[in-house]
C-alpha atoms as a PDB file:
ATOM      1  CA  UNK A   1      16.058  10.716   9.232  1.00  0.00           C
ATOM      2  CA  UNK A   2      14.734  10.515   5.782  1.00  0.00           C
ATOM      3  CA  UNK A   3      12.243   8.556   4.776  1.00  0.00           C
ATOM      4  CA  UNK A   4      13.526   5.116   3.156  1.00  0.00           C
ATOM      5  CA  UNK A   5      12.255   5.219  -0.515  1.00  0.00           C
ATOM      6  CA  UNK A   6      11.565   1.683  -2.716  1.00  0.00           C
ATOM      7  CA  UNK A   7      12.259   1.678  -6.583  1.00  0.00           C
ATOM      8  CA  UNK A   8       8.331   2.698  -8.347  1.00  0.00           C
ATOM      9  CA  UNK A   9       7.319   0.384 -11.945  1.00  0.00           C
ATOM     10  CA  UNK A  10       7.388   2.789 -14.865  1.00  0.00           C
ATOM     11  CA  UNK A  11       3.664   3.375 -14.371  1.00  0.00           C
ATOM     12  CA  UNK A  12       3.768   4.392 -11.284  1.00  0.00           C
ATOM     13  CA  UNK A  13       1.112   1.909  -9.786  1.00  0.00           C
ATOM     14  CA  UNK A  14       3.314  -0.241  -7.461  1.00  0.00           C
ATOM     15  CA  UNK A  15       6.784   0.183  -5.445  1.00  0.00           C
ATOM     16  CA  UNK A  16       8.801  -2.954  -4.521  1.00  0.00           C
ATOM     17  CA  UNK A  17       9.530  -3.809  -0.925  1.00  0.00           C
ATOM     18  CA  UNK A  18      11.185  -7.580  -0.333  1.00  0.00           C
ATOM     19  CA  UNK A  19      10.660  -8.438  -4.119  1.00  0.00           C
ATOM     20  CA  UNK A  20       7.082  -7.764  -3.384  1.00  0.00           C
ATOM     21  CA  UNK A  21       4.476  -5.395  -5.396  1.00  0.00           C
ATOM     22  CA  UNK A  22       2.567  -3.071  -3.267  1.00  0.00           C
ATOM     23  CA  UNK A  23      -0.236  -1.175  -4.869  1.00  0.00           C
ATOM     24  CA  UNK A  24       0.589   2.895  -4.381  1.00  0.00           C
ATOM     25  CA  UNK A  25      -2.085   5.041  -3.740  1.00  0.00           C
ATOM     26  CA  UNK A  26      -4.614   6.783  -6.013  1.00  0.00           C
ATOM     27  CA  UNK A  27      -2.816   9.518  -8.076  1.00  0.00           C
ATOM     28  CA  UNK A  28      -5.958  11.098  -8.637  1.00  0.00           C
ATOM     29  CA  UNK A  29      -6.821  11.612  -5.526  1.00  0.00           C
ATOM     30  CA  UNK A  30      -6.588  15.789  -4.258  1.00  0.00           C
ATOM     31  CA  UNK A  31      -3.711  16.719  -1.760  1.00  0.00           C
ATOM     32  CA  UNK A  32      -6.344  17.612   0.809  1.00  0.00           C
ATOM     33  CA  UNK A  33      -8.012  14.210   0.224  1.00  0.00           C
ATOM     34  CA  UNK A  34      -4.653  12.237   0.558  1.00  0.00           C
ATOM     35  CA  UNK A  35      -3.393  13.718   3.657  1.00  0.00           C
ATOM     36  CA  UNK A  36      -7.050  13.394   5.562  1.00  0.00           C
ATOM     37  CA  UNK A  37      -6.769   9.635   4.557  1.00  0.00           C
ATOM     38  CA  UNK A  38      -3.504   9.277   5.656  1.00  0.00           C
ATOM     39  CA  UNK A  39      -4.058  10.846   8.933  1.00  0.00           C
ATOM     40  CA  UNK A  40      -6.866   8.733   9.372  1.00  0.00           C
ATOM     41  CA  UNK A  41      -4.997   5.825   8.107  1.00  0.00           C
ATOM     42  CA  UNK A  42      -2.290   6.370  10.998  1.00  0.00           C
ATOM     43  CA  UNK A  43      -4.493   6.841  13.598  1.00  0.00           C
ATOM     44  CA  UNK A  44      -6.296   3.534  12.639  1.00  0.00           C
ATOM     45  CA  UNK A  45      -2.636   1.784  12.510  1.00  0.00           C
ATOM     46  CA  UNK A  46      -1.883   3.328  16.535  1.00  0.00           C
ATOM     47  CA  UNK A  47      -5.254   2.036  17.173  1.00  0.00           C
ATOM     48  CA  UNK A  48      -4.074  -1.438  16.239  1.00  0.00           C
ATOM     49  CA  UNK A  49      -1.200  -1.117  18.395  1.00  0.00           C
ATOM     50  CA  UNK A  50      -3.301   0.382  21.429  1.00  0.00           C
ATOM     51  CA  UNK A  51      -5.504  -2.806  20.963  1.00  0.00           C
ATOM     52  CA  UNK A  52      -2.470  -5.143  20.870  1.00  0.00           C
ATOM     53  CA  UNK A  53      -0.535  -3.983  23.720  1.00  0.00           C
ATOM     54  CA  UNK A  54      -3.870  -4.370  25.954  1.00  0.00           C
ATOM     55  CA  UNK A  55      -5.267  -7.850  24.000  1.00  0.00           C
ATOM     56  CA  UNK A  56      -8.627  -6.223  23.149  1.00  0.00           C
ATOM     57  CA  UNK A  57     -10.266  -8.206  20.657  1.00  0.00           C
ATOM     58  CA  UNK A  58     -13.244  -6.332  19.716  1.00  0.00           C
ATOM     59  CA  UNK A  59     -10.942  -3.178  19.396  1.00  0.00           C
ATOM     60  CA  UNK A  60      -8.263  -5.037  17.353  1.00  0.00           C
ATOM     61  CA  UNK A  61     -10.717  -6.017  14.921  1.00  0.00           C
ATOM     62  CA  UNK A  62     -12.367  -2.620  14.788  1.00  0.00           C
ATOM     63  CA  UNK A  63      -9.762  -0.960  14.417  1.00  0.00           C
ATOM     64  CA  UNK A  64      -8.345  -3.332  11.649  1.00  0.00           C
ATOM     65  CA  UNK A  65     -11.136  -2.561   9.883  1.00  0.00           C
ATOM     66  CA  UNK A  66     -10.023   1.289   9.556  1.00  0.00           C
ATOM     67  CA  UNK A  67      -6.864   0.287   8.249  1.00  0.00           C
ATOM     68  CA  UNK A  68      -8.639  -1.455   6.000  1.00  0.00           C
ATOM     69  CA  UNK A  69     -10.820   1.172   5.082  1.00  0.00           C
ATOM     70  CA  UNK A  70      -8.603   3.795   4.658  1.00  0.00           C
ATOM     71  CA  UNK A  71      -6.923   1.455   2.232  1.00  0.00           C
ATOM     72  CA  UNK A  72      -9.282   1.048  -0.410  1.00  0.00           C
ATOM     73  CA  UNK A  73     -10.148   4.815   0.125  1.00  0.00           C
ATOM     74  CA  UNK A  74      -6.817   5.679  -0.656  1.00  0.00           C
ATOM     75  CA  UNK A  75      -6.463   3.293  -3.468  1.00  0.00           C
ATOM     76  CA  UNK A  76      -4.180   0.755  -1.473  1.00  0.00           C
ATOM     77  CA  UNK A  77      -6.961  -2.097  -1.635  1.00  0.00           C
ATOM     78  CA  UNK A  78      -9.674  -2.753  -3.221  1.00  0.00           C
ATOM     79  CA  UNK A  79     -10.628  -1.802  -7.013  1.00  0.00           C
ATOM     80  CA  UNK A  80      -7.898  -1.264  -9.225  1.00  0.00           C
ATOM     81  CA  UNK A  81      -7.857   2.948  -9.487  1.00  0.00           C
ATOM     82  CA  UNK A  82      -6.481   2.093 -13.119  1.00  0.00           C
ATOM     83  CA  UNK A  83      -9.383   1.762 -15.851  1.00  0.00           C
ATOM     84  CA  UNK A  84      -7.659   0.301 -18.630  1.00  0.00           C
ATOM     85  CA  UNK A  85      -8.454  -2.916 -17.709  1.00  0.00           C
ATOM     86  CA  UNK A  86      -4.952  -3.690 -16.844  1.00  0.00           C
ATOM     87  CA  UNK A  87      -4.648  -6.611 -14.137  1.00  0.00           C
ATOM     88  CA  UNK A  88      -4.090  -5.946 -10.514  1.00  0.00           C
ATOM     89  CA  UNK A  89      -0.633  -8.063  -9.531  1.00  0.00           C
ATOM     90  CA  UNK A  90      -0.638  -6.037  -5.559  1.00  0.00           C
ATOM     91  CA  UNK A  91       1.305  -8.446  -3.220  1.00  0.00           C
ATOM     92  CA  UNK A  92       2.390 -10.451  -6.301  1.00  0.00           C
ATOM     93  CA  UNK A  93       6.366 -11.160  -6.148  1.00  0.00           C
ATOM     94  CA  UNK A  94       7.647  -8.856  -9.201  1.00  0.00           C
ATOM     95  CA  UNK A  95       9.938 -11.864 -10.935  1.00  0.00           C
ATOM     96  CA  UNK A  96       6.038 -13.894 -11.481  1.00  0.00           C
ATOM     97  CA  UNK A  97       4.926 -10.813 -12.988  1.00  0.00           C
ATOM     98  CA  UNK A  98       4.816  -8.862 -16.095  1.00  0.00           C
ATOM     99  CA  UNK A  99       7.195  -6.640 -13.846  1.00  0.00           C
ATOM    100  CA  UNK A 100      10.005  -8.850 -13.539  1.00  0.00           C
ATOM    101  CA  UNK A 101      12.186  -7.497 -16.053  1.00  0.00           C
ATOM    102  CA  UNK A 102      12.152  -3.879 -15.247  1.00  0.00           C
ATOM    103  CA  UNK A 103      12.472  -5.229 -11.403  1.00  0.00           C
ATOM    104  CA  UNK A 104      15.602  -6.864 -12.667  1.00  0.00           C
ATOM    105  CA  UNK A 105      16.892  -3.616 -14.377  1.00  0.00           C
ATOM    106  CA  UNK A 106      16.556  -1.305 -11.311  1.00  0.00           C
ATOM    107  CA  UNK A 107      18.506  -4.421  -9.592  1.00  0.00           C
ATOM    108  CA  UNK A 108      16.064  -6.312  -7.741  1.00  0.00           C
ATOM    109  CA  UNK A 109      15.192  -5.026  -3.902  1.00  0.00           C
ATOM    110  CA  UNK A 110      18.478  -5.330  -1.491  1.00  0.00           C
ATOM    111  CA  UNK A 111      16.002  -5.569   1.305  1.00  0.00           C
END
Protein backbone atom coordinates (compact mmCIF):
# COMPACT_ATOMS: atom_id res chain seq x y z
CA UNK A 1 0.00 0.00 0.00
CA UNK A 2 1.33 3.33 -0.90
CA UNK A 3 2.18 5.72 1.25
CA UNK A 4 -0.75 8.42 1.80
CA UNK A 5 0.76 11.78 0.57
CA UNK A 6 -0.62 15.49 2.03
CA UNK A 7 -0.67 18.59 -0.38
CA UNK A 8 3.22 20.55 0.35
CA UNK A 9 3.02 24.94 0.51
CA UNK A 10 4.83 26.25 -2.55
CA UNK A 11 8.01 26.46 -0.48
CA UNK A 12 8.18 23.34 0.43
CA UNK A 13 8.51 23.91 4.31
CA UNK A 14 5.17 22.43 5.57
CA UNK A 15 2.50 19.68 4.33
CA UNK A 16 -1.13 19.90 5.59
CA UNK A 17 -2.67 17.10 7.57
CA UNK A 18 -6.37 17.99 9.27
CA UNK A 19 -6.02 21.72 8.14
CA UNK A 20 -2.92 21.65 10.19
CA UNK A 21 0.82 22.86 9.18
CA UNK A 22 3.47 20.42 9.96
CA UNK A 23 7.02 21.56 9.58
CA UNK A 24 8.84 19.00 6.81
CA UNK A 25 12.16 18.09 7.37
CA UNK A 26 15.49 19.80 6.58
CA UNK A 27 16.05 19.80 2.75
CA UNK A 28 19.53 20.29 3.31
CA UNK A 29 20.13 17.63 5.11
CA UNK A 30 22.38 14.51 3.03
CA UNK A 31 20.41 11.25 2.07
CA UNK A 32 22.68 9.30 4.39
CA UNK A 33 21.94 11.83 7.18
CA UNK A 34 18.07 11.66 6.62
CA UNK A 35 17.63 8.03 6.58
CA UNK A 36 20.02 7.47 9.91
CA UNK A 37 17.60 10.04 11.56
CA UNK A 38 14.71 8.49 10.45
CA UNK A 39 15.70 5.11 11.50
CA UNK A 40 16.51 6.43 14.69
CA UNK A 41 13.41 8.43 14.75
CA UNK A 42 11.29 5.07 14.34
CA UNK A 43 12.96 3.18 16.68
CA UNK A 44 12.43 6.01 19.29
CA UNK A 45 8.53 6.06 18.18
CA UNK A 46 8.39 1.74 18.88
CA UNK A 47 10.12 2.64 21.98
CA UNK A 48 7.17 4.80 22.97
CA UNK A 49 4.87 2.12 22.22
CA UNK A 50 7.05 -0.64 24.09
CA UNK A 51 6.84 1.81 27.12
CA UNK A 52 3.05 2.26 26.76
CA UNK A 53 1.91 -1.17 26.39
CA UNK A 54 3.97 -2.06 29.74
CA UNK A 55 3.14 1.59 31.70
CA UNK A 56 6.86 2.36 32.21
CA UNK A 57 7.22 5.81 33.10
CA UNK A 58 10.80 6.43 33.18
CA UNK A 59 11.01 4.64 29.71
CA UNK A 60 8.04 6.60 28.24
CA UNK A 61 9.64 9.72 29.01
CA UNK A 62 13.04 8.61 27.79
CA UNK A 63 12.10 7.50 25.04
CA UNK A 64 9.88 10.62 24.25
CA UNK A 65 12.74 12.43 24.48
CA UNK A 66 14.31 10.59 21.26
CA UNK A 67 11.41 11.40 19.36
CA UNK A 68 11.98 14.57 20.31
CA UNK A 69 15.42 14.62 19.47
CA UNK A 70 15.38 13.19 16.32
CA UNK A 71 12.93 15.94 15.54
CA UNK A 72 14.84 18.94 15.79
CA UNK A 73 17.78 16.91 14.23
CA UNK A 74 15.83 16.34 11.34
CA UNK A 75 14.43 19.77 11.16
CA UNK A 76 10.84 18.73 12.44
CA UNK A 77 11.25 20.91 15.76
CA UNK A 78 13.14 23.23 16.93
CA UNK A 79 14.95 26.21 14.92
CA UNK A 80 13.44 27.15 11.84
CA UNK A 81 16.06 25.36 9.05
CA UNK A 82 14.92 28.49 6.89
CA UNK A 83 17.30 31.67 7.37
CA UNK A 84 15.41 34.29 5.82
CA UNK A 85 13.92 35.24 8.77
CA UNK A 86 10.62 34.02 7.66
CA UNK A 87 8.23 33.05 10.71
CA UNK A 88 7.75 29.54 11.86
CA UNK A 89 3.64 28.87 11.67
CA UNK A 90 4.40 24.56 12.48
CA UNK A 91 1.11 23.25 14.07
CA UNK A 92 -0.59 26.55 13.08
CA UNK A 93 -4.13 25.78 11.28
CA UNK A 94 -3.30 26.95 7.51
CA UNK A 95 -6.73 29.29 7.14
CA UNK A 96 -4.90 31.67 10.40
CA UNK A 97 -1.93 31.75 8.34
CA UNK A 98 -0.25 33.47 5.57
CA UNK A 99 -1.00 29.93 3.97
CA UNK A 100 -4.58 30.03 3.87
CA UNK A 101 -5.11 30.98 0.45
CA UNK A 102 -2.95 28.58 -1.37
CA UNK A 103 -4.51 25.90 1.29
CA UNK A 104 -7.79 26.98 -0.18
CA UNK A 105 -6.56 26.56 -3.85
CA UNK A 106 -5.26 22.96 -3.49
CA UNK A 107 -8.91 22.51 -1.80
CA UNK A 108 -8.43 22.45 1.77
CA UNK A 109 -7.44 18.81 3.48
CA UNK A 110 -10.47 16.11 3.01
CA UNK A 111 -9.06 14.47 6.05
Amino acid sequence: MPAKTYPRTPDGRYFVVRGRLWRCSNPALGEQERAALTKTLMRARRAVGAALKIADAEALASARADVNAAKIALGERGPAWWTDGAADYNRHLARNTPYAAWFETVGGDPT
